[in-house]
C-alpha atoms as a PDB file:
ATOM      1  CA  UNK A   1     -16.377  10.793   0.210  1.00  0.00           C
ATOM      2  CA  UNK A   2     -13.123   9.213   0.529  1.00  0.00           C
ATOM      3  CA  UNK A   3     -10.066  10.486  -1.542  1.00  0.00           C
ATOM      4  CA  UNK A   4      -6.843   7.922  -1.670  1.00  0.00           C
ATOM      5  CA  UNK A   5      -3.509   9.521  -2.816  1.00  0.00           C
ATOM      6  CA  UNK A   6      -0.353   7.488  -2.943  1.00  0.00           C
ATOM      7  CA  UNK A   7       2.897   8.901  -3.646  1.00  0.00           C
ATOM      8  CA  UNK A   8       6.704   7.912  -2.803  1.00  0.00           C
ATOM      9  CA  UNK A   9       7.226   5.838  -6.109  1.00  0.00           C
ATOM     10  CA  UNK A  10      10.073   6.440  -8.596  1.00  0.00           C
ATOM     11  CA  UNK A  11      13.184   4.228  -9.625  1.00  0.00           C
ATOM     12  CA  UNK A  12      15.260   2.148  -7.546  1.00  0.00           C
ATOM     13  CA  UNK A  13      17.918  -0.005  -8.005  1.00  0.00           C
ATOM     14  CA  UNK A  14      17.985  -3.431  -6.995  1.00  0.00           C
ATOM     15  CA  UNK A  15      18.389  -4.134  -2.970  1.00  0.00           C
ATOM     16  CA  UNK A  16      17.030  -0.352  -2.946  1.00  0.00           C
ATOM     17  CA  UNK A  17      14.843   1.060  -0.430  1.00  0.00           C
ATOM     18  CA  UNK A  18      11.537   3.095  -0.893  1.00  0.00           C
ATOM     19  CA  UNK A  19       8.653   4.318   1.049  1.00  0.00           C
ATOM     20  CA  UNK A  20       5.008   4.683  -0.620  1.00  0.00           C
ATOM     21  CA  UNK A  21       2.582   7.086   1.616  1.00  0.00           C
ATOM     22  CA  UNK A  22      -1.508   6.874   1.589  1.00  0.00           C
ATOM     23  CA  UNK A  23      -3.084  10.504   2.330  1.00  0.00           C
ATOM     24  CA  UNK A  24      -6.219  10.068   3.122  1.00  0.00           C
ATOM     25  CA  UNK A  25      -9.159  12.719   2.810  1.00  0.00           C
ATOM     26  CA  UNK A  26      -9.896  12.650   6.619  1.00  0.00           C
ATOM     27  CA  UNK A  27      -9.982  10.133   9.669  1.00  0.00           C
ATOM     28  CA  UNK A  28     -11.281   6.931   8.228  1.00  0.00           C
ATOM     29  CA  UNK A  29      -8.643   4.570  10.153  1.00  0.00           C
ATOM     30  CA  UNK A  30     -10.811   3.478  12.631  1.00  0.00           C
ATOM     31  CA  UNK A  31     -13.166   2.168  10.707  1.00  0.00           C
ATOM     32  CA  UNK A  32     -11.777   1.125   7.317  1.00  0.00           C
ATOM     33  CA  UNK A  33      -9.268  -1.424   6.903  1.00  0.00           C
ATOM     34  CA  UNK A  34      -6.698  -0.515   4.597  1.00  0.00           C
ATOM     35  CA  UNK A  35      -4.058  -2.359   2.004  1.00  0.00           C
ATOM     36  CA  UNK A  36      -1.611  -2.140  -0.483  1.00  0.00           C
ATOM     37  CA  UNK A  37      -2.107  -3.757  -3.574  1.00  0.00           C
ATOM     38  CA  UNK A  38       0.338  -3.625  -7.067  1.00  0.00           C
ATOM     39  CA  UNK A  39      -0.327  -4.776 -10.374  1.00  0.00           C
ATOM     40  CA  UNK A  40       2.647  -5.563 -12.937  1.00  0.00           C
ATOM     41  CA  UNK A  41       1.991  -5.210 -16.424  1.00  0.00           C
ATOM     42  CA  UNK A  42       0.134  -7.812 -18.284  1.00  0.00           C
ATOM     43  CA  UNK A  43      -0.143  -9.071 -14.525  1.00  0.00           C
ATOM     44  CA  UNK A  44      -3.600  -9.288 -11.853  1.00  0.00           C
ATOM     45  CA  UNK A  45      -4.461  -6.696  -9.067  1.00  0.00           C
ATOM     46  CA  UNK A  46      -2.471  -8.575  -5.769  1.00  0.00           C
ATOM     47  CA  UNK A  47      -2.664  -7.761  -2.719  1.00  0.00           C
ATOM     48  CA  UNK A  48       0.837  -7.073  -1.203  1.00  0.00           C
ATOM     49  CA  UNK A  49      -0.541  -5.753   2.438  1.00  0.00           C
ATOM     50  CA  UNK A  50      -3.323  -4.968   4.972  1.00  0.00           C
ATOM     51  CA  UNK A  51      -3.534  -3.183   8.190  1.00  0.00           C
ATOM     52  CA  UNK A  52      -6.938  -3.750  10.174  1.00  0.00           C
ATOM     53  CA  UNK A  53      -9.240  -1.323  11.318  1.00  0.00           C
ATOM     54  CA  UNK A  54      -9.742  -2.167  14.876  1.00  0.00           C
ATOM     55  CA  UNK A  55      -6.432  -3.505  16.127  1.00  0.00           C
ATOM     56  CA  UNK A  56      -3.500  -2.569  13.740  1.00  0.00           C
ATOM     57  CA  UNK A  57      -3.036  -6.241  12.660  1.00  0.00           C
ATOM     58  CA  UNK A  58      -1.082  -6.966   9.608  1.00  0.00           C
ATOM     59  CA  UNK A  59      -0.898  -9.430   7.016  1.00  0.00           C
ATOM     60  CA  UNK A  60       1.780  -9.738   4.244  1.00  0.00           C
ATOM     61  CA  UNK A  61       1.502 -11.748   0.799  1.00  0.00           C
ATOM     62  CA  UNK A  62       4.715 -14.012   1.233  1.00  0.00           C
ATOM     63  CA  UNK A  63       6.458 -12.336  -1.443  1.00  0.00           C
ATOM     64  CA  UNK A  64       6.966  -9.034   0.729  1.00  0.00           C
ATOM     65  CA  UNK A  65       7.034 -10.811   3.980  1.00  0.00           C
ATOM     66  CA  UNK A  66       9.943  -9.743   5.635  1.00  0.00           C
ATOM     67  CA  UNK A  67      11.084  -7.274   3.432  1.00  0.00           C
ATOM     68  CA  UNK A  68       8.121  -4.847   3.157  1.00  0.00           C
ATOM     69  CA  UNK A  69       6.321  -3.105   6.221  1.00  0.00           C
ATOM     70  CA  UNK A  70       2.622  -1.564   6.171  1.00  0.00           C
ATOM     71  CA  UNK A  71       1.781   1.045   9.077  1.00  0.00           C
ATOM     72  CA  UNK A  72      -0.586   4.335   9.314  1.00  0.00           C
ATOM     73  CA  UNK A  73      -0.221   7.453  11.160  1.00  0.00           C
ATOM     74  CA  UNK A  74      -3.879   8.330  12.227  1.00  0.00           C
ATOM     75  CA  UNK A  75      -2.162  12.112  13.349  1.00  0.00           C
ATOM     76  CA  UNK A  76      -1.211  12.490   9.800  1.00  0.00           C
ATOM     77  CA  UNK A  77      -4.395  10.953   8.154  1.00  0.00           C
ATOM     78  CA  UNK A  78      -1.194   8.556   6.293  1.00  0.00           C
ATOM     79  CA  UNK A  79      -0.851   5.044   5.921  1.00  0.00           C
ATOM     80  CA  UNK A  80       2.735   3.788   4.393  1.00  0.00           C
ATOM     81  CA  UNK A  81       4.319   0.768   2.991  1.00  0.00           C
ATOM     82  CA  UNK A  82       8.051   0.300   3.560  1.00  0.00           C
ATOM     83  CA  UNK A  83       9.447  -1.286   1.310  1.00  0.00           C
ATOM     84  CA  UNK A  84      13.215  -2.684   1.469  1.00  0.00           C
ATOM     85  CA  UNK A  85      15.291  -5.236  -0.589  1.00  0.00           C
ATOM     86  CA  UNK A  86      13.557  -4.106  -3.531  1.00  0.00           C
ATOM     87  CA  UNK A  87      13.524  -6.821  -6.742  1.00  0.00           C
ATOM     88  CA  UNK A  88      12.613  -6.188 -10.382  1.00  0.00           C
ATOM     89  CA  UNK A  89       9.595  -8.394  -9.108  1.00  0.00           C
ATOM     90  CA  UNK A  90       8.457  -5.678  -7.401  1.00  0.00           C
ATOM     91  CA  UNK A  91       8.150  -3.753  -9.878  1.00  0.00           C
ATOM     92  CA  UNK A  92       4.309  -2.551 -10.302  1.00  0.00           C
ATOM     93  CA  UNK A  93       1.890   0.373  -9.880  1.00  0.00           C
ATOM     94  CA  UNK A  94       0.947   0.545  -6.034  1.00  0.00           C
ATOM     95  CA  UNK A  95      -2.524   0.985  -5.100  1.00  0.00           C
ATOM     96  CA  UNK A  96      -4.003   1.914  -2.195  1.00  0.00           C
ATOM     97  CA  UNK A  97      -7.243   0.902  -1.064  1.00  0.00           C
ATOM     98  CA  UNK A  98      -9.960   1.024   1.806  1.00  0.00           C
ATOM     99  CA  UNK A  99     -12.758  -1.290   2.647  1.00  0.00           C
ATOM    100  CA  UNK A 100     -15.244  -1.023   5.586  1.00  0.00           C
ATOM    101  CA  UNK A 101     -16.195  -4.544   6.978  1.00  0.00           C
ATOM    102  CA  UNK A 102     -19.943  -5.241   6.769  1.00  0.00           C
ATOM    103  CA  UNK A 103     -20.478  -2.090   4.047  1.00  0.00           C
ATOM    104  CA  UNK A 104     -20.271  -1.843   0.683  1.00  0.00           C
ATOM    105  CA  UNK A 105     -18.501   1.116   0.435  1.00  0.00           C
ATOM    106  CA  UNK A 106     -15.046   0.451  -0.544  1.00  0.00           C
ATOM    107  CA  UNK A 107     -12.247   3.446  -2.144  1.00  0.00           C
ATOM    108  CA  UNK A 108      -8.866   3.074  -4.204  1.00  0.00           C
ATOM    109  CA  UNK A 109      -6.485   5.299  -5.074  1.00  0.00           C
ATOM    110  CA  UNK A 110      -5.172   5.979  -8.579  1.00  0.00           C
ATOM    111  CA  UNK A 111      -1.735   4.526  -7.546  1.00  0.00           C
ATOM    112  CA  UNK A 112       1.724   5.300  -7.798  1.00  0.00           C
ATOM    113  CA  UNK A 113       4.780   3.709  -9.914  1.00  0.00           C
ATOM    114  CA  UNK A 114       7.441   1.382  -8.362  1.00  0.00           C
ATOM    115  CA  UNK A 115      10.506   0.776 -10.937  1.00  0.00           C
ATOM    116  CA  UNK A 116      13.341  -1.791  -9.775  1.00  0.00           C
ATOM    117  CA  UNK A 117      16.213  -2.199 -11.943  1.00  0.00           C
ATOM    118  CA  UNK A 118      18.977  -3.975 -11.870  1.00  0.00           C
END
């Protein structure tokens, strides 16, 4: 019942800036936690970001730290991942995905394509 759709990738130089967006298929903030994950070719799924359910806390894989910034907009049904200082390493398909503590149920999107040159 959940529908993820990211979008805001493309090509970016080095240093660039970009700014993914999560639509979501209705209000689902409240209760599911929500994060950003990427996986590089020939590379695992990583998690790059999360943004809790019930208070808005973050957490960052220390690659992004500093450089990348997760936030939703419950009005617009959107989460987002900021993304600044862009590196080749960063380079990945973005995924976004939504768990709900103490359920099963769990929903990802089909992701979206981040290219850094340099």
């Amino acid at each position: 019942q959940v529908h993820l759709v990211e979008s805001g990738g493309g090509l970016v130089q080095s240093g660039g800036s970009l700014r993914l967006a999560c639509a979501t298929s209705g209000s689902i903030f409240s209760i599911y936690n929500m994060h950003w994950y990427r996986q590089a070719p020939g590379k695992q799924r990583e998690l790059v970001a999360s943004i809790s359910s019930y208070d808005n806390f973050t957490t960052y894989d220390e690659s992004v730290k500093g450089r990348f910034t997760i936030s939703r907009d419950v009005a617009k049904n959107t989460m987002y991942l900021q993304m600044t200082n862009l590196t080749p390493e960063d380079t990945a398909v973005y995924y976004c995905y939504a768990n709900r503590p103490g359920w099963l149920n769990d929903y990802w999107g089909l992701g979206t394509q981040v290219t850094v040159s340099s």
